[in-house]
N, C-alpha and C. Protein backbone atom coordinates (compact mmCIF):
# COMPACT_ATOMS: atom_id res chain seq x y z
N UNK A 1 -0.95 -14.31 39.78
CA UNK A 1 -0.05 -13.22 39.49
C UNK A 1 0.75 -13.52 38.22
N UNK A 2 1.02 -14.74 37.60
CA UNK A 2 1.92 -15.12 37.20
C UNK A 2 1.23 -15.30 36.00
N UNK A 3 0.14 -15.64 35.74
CA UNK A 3 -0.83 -15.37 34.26
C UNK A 3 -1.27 -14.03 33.95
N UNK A 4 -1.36 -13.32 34.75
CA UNK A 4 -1.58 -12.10 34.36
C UNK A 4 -0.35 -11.19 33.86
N UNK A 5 0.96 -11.25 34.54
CA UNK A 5 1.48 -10.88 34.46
C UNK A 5 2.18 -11.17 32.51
N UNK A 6 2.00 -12.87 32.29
CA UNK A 6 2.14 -13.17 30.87
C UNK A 6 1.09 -12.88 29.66
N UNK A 7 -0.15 -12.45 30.36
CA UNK A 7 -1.06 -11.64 29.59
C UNK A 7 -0.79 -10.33 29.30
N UNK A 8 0.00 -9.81 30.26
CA UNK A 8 0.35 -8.24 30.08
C UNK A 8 1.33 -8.06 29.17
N UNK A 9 2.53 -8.94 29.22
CA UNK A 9 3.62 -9.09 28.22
C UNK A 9 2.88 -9.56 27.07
N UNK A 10 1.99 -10.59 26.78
CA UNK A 10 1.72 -10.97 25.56
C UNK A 10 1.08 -9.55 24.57
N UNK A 11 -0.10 -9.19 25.48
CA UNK A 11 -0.83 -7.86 25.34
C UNK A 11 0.36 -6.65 24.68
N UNK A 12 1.23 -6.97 25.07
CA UNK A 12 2.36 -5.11 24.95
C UNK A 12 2.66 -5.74 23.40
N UNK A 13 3.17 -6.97 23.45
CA UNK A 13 3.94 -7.64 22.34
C UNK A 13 2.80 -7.50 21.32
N UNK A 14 1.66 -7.82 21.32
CA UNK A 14 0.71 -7.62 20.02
C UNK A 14 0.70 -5.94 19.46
N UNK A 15 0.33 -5.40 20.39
CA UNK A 15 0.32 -3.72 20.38
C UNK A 15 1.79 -2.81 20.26
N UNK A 16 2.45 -3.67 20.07
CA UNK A 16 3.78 -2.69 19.32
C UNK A 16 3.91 -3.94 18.39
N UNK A 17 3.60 -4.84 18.10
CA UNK A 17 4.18 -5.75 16.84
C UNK A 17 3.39 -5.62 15.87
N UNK A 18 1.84 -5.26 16.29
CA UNK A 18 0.59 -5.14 15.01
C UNK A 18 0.87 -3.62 13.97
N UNK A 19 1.97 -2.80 14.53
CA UNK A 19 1.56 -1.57 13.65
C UNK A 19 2.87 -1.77 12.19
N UNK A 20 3.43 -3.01 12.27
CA UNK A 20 4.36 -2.59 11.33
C UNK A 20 4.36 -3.25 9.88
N UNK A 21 3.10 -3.46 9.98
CA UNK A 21 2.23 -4.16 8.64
C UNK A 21 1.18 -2.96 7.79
N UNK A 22 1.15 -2.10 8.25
CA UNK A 22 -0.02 -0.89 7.57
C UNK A 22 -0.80 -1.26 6.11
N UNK A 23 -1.76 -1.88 5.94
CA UNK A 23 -2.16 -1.76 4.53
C UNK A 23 -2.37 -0.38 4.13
N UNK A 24 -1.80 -0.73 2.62
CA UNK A 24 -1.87 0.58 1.41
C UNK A 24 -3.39 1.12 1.82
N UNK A 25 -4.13 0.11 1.22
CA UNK A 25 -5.66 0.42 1.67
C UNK A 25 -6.55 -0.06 2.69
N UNK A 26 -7.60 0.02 2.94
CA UNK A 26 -8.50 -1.08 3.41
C UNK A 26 -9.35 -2.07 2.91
N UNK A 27 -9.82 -2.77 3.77
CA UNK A 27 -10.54 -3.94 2.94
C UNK A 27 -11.98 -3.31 1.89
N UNK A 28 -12.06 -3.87 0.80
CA UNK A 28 -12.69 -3.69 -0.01
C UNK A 28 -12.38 -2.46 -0.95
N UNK A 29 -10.59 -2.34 -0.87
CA UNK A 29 -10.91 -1.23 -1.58
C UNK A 29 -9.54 -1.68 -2.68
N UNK A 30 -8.98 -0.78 -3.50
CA UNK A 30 -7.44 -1.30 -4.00
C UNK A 30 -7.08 0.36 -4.56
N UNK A 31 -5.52 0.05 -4.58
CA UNK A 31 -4.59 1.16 -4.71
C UNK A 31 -5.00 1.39 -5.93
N UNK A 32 -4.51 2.75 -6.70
CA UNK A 32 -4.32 3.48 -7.73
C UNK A 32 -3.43 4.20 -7.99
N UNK A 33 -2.66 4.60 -9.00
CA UNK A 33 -1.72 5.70 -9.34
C UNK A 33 -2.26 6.59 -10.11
N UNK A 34 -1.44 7.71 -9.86
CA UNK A 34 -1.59 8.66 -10.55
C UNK A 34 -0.77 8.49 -12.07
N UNK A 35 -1.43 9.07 -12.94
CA UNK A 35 -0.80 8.72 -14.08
C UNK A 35 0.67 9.87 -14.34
N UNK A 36 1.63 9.33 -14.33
CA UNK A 36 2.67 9.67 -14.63
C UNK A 36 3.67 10.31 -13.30
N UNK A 37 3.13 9.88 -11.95
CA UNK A 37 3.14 10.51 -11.05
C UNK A 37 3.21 9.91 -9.97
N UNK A 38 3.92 10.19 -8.99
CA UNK A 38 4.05 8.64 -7.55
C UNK A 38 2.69 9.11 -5.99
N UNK A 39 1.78 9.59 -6.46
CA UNK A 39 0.61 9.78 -5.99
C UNK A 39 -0.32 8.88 -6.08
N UNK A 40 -0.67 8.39 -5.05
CA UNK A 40 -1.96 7.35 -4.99
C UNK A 40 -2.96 7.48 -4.49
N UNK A 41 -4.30 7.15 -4.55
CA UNK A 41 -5.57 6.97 -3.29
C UNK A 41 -5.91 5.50 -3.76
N UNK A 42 -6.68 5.15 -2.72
CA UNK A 42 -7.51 3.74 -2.64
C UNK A 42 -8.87 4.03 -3.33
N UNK A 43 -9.38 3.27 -4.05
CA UNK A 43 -10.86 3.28 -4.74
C UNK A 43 -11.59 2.25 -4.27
N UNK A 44 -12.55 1.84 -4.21
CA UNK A 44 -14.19 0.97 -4.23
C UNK A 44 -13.11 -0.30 -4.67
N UNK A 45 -13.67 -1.36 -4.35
CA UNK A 45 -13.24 -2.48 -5.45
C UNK A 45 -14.70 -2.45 -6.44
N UNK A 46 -15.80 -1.50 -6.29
CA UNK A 46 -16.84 -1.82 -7.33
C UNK A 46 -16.67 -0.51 -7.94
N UNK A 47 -15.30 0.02 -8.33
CA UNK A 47 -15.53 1.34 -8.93
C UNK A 47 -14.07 1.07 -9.90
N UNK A 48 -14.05 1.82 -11.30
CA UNK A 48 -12.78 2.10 -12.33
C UNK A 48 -12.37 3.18 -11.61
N UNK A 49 -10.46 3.05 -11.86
CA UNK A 49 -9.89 4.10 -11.08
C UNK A 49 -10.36 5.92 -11.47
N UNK A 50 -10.70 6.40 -11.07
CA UNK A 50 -10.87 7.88 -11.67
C UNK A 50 -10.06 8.33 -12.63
N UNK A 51 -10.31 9.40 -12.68
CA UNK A 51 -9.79 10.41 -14.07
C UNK A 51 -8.19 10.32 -13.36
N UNK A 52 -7.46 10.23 -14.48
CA UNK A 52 -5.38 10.38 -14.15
C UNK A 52 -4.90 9.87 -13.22
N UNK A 53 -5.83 8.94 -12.87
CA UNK A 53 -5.48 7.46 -12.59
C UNK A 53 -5.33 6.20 -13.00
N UNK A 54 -4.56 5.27 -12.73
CA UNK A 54 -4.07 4.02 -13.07
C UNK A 54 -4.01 2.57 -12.18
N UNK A 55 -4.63 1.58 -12.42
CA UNK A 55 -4.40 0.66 -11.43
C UNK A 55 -2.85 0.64 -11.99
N UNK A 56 -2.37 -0.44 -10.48
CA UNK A 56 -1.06 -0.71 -10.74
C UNK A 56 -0.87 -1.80 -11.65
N UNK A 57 0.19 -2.21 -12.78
CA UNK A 57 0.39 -3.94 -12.98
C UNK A 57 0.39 -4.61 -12.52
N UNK A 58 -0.28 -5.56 -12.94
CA UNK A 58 -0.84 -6.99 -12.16
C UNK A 58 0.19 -6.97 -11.81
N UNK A 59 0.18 -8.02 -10.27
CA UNK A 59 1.75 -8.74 -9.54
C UNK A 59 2.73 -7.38 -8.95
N UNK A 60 2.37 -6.02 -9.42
CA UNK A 60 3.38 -4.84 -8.95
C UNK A 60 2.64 -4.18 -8.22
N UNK A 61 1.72 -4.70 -7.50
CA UNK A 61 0.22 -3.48 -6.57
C UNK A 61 1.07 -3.52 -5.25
N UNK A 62 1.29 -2.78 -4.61
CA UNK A 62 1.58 -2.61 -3.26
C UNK A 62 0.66 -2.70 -2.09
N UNK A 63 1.18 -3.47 -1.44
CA UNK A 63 0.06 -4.30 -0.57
C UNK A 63 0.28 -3.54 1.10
N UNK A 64 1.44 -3.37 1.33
CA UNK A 64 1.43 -2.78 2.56
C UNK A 64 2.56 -1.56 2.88
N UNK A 65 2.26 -1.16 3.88
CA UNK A 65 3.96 0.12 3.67
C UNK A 65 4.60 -0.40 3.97
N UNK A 66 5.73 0.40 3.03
CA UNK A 66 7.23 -0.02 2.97
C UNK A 66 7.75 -1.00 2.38
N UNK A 67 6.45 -2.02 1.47
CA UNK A 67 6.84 -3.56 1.32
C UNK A 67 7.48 -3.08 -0.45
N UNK A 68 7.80 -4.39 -0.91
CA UNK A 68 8.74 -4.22 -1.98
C UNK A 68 8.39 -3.12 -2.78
N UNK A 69 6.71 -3.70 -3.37
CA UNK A 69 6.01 -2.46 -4.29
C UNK A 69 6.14 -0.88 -3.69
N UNK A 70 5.67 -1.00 -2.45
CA UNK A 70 5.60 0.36 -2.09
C UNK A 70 6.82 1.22 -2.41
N UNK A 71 7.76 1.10 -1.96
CA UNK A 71 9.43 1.73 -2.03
C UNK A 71 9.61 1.71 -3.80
N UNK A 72 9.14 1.00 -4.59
CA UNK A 72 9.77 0.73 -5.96
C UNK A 72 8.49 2.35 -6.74
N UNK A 73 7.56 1.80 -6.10
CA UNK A 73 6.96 2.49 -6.70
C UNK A 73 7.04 4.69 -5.98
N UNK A 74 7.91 4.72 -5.44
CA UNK A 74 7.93 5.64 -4.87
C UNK A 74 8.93 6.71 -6.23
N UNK A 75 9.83 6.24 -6.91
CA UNK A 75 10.72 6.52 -8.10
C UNK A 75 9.79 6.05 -9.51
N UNK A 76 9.12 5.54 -9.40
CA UNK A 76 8.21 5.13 -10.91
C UNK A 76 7.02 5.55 -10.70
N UNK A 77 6.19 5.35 -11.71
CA UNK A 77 5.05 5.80 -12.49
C UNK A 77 4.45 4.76 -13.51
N UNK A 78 3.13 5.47 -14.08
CA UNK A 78 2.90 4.24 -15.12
C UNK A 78 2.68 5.65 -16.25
N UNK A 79 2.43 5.90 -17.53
CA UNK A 79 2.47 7.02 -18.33
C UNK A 79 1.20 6.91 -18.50
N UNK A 80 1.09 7.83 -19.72
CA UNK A 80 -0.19 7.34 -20.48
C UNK A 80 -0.53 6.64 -21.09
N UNK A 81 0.61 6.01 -21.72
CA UNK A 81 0.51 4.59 -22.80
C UNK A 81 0.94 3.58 -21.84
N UNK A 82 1.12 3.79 -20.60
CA UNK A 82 0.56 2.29 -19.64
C UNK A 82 1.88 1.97 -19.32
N UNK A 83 3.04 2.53 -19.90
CA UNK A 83 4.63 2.28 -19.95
C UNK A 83 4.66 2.51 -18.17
N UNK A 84 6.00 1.40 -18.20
CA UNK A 84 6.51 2.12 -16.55
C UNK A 84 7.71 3.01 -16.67
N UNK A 85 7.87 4.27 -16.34
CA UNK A 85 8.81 5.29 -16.28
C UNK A 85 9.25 5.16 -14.85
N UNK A 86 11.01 6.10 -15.23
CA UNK A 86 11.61 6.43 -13.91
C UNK A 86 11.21 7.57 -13.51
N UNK A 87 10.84 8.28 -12.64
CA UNK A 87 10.45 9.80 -12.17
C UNK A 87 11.18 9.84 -11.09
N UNK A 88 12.67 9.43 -10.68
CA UNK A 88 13.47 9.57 -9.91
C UNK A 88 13.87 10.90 -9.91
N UNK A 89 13.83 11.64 -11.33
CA UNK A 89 14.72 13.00 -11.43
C UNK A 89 15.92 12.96 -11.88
């Protein structure tokens, strides 16, 4: 009774503790921006980002929700000349 019962607690504890990591993307793939714009999709890792899109700067890619990149990049952009802008408003 008494192992099962710590399997059941362990079990609850994985399944409400696993959702608060979300990757941006999935495996094999990486984020993109929109150029000038706080819109993203995930691409191929064997594909260039599409048309008015932008990878992110090295070291500034957002890796999971909510994590540093994600939130920073929610007020910025990258332009067309690759600059990072505020688009806060």
């Amino acid at each position: 009774m008494r192992k099962s019962y710590l399997l059941t607690l362990t079990m609850t504890g994985l399944l409400v503790g696993g959702c608060g990591n979300d990757a941006i993307c999935g495996g094999g793939e990486y984020p993109v921006q929109s150029i000038n714009g706080t819109g993203r999709q995930c691409v191929s890792d064997q594909q260039d980002p599409p048309s008015g899109f932008a990878r992110y700067p090295a070291g500034k890619e957002p890796q999971h929700v909510d994590d540093k990149w994600d939130v920073y990049w929610r007020t910025h952009a990258v332009d067309q000349n690759g600059r990072i802008v505020d688009v806060s408003g």
